[in-house]
Protein backbone atom coordinates (compact mmCIF):
# COMPACT_ATOMS: atom_id res chain seq x y z
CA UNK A 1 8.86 21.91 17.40
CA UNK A 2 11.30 19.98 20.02
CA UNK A 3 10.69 16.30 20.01
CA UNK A 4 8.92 14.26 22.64
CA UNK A 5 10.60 11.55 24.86
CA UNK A 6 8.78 8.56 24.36
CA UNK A 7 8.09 5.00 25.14
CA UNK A 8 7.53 1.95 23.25
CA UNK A 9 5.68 -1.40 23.87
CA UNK A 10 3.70 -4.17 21.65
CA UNK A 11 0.16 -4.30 23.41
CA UNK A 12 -2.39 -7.11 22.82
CA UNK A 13 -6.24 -6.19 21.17
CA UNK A 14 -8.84 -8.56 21.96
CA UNK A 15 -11.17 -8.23 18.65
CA UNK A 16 -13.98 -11.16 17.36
CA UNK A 17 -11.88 -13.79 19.77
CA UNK A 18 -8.82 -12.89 17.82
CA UNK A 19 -5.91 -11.86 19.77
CA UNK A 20 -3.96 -9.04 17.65
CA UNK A 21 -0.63 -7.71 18.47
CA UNK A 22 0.19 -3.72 17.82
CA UNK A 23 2.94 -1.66 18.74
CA UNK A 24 1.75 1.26 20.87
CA UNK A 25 4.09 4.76 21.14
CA UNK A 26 3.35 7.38 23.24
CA UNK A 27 4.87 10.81 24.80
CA UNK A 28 6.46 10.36 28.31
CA UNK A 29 4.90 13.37 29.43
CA UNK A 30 2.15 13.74 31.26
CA UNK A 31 -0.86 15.34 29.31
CA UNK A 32 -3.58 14.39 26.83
CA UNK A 33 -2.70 14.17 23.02
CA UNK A 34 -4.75 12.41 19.84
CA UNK A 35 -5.01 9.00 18.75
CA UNK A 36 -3.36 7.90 15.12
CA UNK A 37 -3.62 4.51 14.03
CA UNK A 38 -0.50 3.44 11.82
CA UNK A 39 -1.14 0.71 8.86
CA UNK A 40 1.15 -1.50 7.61
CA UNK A 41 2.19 -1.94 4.05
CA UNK A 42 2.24 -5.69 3.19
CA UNK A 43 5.41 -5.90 4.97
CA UNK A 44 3.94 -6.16 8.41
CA UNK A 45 4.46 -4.40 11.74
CA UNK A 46 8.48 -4.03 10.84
CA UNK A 47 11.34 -1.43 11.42
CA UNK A 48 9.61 1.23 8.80
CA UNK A 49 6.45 0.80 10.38
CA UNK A 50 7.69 1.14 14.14
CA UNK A 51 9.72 3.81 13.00
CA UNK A 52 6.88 5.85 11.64
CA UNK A 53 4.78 5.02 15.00
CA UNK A 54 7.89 6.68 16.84
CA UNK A 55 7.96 9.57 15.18
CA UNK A 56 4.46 10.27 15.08
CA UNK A 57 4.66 9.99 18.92
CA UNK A 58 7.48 11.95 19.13
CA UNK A 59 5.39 15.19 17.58
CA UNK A 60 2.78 14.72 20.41
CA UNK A 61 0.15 12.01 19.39
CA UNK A 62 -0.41 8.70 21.18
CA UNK A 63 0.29 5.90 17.94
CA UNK A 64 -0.67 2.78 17.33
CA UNK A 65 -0.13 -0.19 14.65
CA UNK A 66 -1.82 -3.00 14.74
CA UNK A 67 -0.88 -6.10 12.68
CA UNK A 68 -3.01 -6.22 10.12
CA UNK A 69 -1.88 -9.95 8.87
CA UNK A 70 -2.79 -11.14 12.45
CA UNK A 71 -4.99 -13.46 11.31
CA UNK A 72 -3.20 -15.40 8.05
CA UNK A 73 0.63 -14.88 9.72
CA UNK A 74 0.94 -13.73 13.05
CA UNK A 75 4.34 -11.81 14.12
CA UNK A 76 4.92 -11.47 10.51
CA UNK A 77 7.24 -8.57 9.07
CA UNK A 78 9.49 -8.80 6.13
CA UNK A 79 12.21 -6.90 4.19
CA UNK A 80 11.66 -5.72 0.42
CA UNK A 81 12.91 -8.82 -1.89
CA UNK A 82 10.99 -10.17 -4.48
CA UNK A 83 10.42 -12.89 -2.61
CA UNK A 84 8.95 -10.80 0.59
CA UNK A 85 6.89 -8.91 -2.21
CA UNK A 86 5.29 -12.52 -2.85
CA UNK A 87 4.34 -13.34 0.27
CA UNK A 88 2.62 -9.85 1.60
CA UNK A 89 0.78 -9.95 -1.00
CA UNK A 90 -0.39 -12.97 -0.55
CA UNK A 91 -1.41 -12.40 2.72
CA UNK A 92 -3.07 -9.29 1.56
CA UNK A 93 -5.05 -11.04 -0.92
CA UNK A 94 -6.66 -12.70 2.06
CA UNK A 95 -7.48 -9.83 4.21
CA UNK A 96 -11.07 -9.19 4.33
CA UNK A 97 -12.87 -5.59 4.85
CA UNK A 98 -14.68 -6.77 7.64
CA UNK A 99 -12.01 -7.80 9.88
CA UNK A 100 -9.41 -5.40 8.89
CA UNK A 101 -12.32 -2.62 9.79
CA UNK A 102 -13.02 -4.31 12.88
CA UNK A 103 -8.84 -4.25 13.80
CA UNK A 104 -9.03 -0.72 13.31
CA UNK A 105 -12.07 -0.11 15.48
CA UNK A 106 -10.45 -2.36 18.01
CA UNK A 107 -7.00 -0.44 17.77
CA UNK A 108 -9.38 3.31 18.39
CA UNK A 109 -11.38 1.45 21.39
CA UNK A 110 -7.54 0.54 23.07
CA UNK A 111 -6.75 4.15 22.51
CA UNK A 112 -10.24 5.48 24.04
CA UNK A 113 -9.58 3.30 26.92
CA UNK A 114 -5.75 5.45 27.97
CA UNK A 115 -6.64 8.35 30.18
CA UNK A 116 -4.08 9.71 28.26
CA UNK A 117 -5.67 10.03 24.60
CA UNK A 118 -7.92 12.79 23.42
CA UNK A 119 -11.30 10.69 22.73
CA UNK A 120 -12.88 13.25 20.07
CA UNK A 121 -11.19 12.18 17.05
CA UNK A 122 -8.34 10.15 15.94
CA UNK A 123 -6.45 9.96 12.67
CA UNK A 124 -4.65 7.36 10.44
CA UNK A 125 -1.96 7.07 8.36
CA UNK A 126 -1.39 3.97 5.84
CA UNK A 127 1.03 2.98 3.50
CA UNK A 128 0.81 0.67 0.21
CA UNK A 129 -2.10 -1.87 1.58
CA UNK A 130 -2.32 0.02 4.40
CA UNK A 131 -2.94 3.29 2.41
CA UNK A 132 -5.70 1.56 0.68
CA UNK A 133 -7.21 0.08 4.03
CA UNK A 134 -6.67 3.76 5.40
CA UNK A 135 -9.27 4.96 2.57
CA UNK A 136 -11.23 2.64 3.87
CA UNK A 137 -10.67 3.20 7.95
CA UNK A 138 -11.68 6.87 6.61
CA UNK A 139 -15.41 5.53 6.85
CA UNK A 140 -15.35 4.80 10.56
CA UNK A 141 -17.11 7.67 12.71
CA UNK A 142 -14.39 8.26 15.21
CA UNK A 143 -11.64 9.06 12.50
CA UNK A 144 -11.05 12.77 11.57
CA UNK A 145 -8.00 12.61 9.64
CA UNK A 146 -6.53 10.64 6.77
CA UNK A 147 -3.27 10.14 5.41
CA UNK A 148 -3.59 7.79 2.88
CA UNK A 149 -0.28 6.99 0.81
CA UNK A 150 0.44 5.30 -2.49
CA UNK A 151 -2.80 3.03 -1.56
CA UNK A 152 -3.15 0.91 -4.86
CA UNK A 153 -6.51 -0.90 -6.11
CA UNK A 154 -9.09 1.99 -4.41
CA UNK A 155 -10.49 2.54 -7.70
CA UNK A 156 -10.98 -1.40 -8.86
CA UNK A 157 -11.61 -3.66 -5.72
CA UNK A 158 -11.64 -4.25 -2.15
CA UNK A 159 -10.81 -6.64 0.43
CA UNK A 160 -12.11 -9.68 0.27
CA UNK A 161 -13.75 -9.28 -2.65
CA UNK A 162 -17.43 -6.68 -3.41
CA UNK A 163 -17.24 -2.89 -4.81
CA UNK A 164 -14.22 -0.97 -5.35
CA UNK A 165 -13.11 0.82 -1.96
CA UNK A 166 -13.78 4.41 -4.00
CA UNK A 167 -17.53 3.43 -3.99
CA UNK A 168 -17.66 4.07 -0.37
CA UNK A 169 -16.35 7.80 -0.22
CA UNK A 170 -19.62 9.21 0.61
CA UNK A 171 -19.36 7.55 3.85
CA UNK A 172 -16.06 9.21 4.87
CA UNK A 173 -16.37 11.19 8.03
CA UNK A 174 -13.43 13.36 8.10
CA UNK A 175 -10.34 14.86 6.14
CA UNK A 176 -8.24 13.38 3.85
CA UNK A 177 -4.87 13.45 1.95
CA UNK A 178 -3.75 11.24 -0.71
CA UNK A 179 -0.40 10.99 -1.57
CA UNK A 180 0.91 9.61 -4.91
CA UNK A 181 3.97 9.29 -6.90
CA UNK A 182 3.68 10.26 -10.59
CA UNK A 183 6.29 6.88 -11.89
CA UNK A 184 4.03 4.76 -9.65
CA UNK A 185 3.45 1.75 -11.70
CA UNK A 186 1.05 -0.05 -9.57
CA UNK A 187 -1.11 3.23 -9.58
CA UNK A 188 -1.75 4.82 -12.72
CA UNK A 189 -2.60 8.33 -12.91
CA UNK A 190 -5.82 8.02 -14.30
CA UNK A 191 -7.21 6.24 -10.97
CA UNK A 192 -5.89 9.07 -8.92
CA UNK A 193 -7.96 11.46 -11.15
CA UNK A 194 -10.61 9.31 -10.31
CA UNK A 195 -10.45 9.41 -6.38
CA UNK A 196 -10.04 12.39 -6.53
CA UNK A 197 -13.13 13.18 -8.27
CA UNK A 198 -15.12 11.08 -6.25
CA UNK A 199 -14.02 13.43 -3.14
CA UNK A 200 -15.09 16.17 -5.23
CA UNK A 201 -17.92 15.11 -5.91
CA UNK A 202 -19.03 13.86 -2.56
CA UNK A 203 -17.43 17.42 -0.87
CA UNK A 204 -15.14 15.23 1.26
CA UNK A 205 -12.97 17.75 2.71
CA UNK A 206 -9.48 16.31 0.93
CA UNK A 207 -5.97 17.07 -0.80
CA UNK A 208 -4.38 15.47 -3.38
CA UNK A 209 -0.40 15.02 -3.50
CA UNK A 210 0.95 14.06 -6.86
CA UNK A 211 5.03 13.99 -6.71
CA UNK A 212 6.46 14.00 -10.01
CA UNK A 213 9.20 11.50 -10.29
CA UNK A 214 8.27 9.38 -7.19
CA UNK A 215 8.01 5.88 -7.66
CA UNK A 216 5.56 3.49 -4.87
CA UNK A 217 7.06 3.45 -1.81
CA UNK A 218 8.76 7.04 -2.10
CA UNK A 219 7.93 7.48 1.86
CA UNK A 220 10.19 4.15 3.16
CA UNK A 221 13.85 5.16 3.60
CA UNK A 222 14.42 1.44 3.71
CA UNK A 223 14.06 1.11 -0.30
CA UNK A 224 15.46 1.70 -3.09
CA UNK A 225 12.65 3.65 -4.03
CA UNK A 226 12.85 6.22 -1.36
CA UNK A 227 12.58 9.49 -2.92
CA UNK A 228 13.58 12.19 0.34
CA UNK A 229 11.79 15.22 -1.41
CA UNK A 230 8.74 13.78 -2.03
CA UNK A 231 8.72 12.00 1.46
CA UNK A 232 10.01 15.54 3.59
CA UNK A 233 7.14 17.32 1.76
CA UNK A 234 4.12 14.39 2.42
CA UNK A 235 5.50 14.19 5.70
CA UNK A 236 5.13 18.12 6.48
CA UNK A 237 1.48 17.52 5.09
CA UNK A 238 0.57 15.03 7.18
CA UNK A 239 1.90 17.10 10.08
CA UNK A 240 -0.31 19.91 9.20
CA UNK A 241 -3.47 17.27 8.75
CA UNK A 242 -3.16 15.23 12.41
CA UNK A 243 -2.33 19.10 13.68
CA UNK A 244 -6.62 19.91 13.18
CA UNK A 245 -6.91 16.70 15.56
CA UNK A 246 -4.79 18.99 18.55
């Protein structure tokens, strides 16, 4: 498949009297293509995160990423220190369900509103925190398609406190795909069983990736965790999931 020109801008979303900042990619070519919606790790909106947004565009989809820390640090984005480890999570830890639901729904209604974007289904893709808030996004009606990686905690809490995440897979609308990395210390195997036999059990269409010697993070080619097997195969995977939204 040849590569799309593209173009690039940070766009505002008016949500709950909350201005929130996302970074919008799109084809230069005329024509209509899907929505994705991108989600941060607990890193922010930075270079990894853009960078996936780009390339998502440049296979034909219109991509968005809205900051998902809007509301406890806005503009924030971080490296990968120990330090920068601290303080996403910290911001995490004060993300709500609510809100980060209503972001999304707020990122799909900008998308609905370019002449340009397909309006009968959109997909997302999250990583880290955002592959946990992805499982999550999954419930919202207008979302087809799930790529949900290395998204720790589904199994034992939510955002801003109430029932695990997992709890709510009977409400997911569409597709997913979970990736995970076997040496993943943050996500033992035994709560990957466990989502996926809740998608079992609920008939959520679904995949499960397990990568044997992939550590959290295996996707970002910006740590040292980066593991370039595991991350070509997830990323043909994904490919073939966002291709049922064409």
């Amino acid at each position: 498949m040849t590569e799309q020109a593209i173009d690039t801008t940070t766009v505002q979303l008016s949500q709950d009297g909350v201005q929130v900042a996302a970074y919008l990619a799109q084809p230069k070519s005329p024509g209509t293509y899907p929505g994705i919606v991108v989600l941060q790790e607990i890193f922010g909106v930075n270079v990894h995160i853009r960078e996936v947004t780009e390339r998502i565009a440049k296979l034909g989809y219109v991509a968005i990423a809205p900051a998902l820390f809007q509301r406890q640090a806005p503009g924030f984005e971080t490296g990968y220190t120990a330090k920068d480890i601290e303080t996403g999570r910290g911001y995490a830890m004060q993300t709500q369900a609510s809100q980060l639901l209503s972001d999304i729904q707020s990122a799909i209604d900008y998308l609905k509103s370019l002449p340009q974007v397909k309006k009968d289904g959109f997909g997302t893709i999250g990583f880290c925190f955002g592959g946990h808030v992805a499982y999550l996004a999954a419930t919202l009606p207008d979302i087809k398609a799930t790529a949900s990686f290395y998204g720790a905690g589904i199994t034992t809490r939510t955002f801003g406190g109430g029932d695990p995440t997992v709890t709510r897979t009977p409400e997911i609308k569409g597709t997913l795909y979970a990736f995970f990395g076997t040496e993943d210390g943050s996500i033992p195997m035994e709560q990957v069983d466990q989502i996926e036999a809740e998608l079992e059990k609920y008939n959520i269409p679904h995949r499960v990736f397990r990568y044997d010697g992939a550590d959290h993070g295996f996707f970002c080619d910006h740590r040292a965790s980066y593991n370039p097997q595991a991350a070509a195969d997830a990323w043909e995977q994904a490919k073939q999931l966002f291709g049922q939204l064409i």
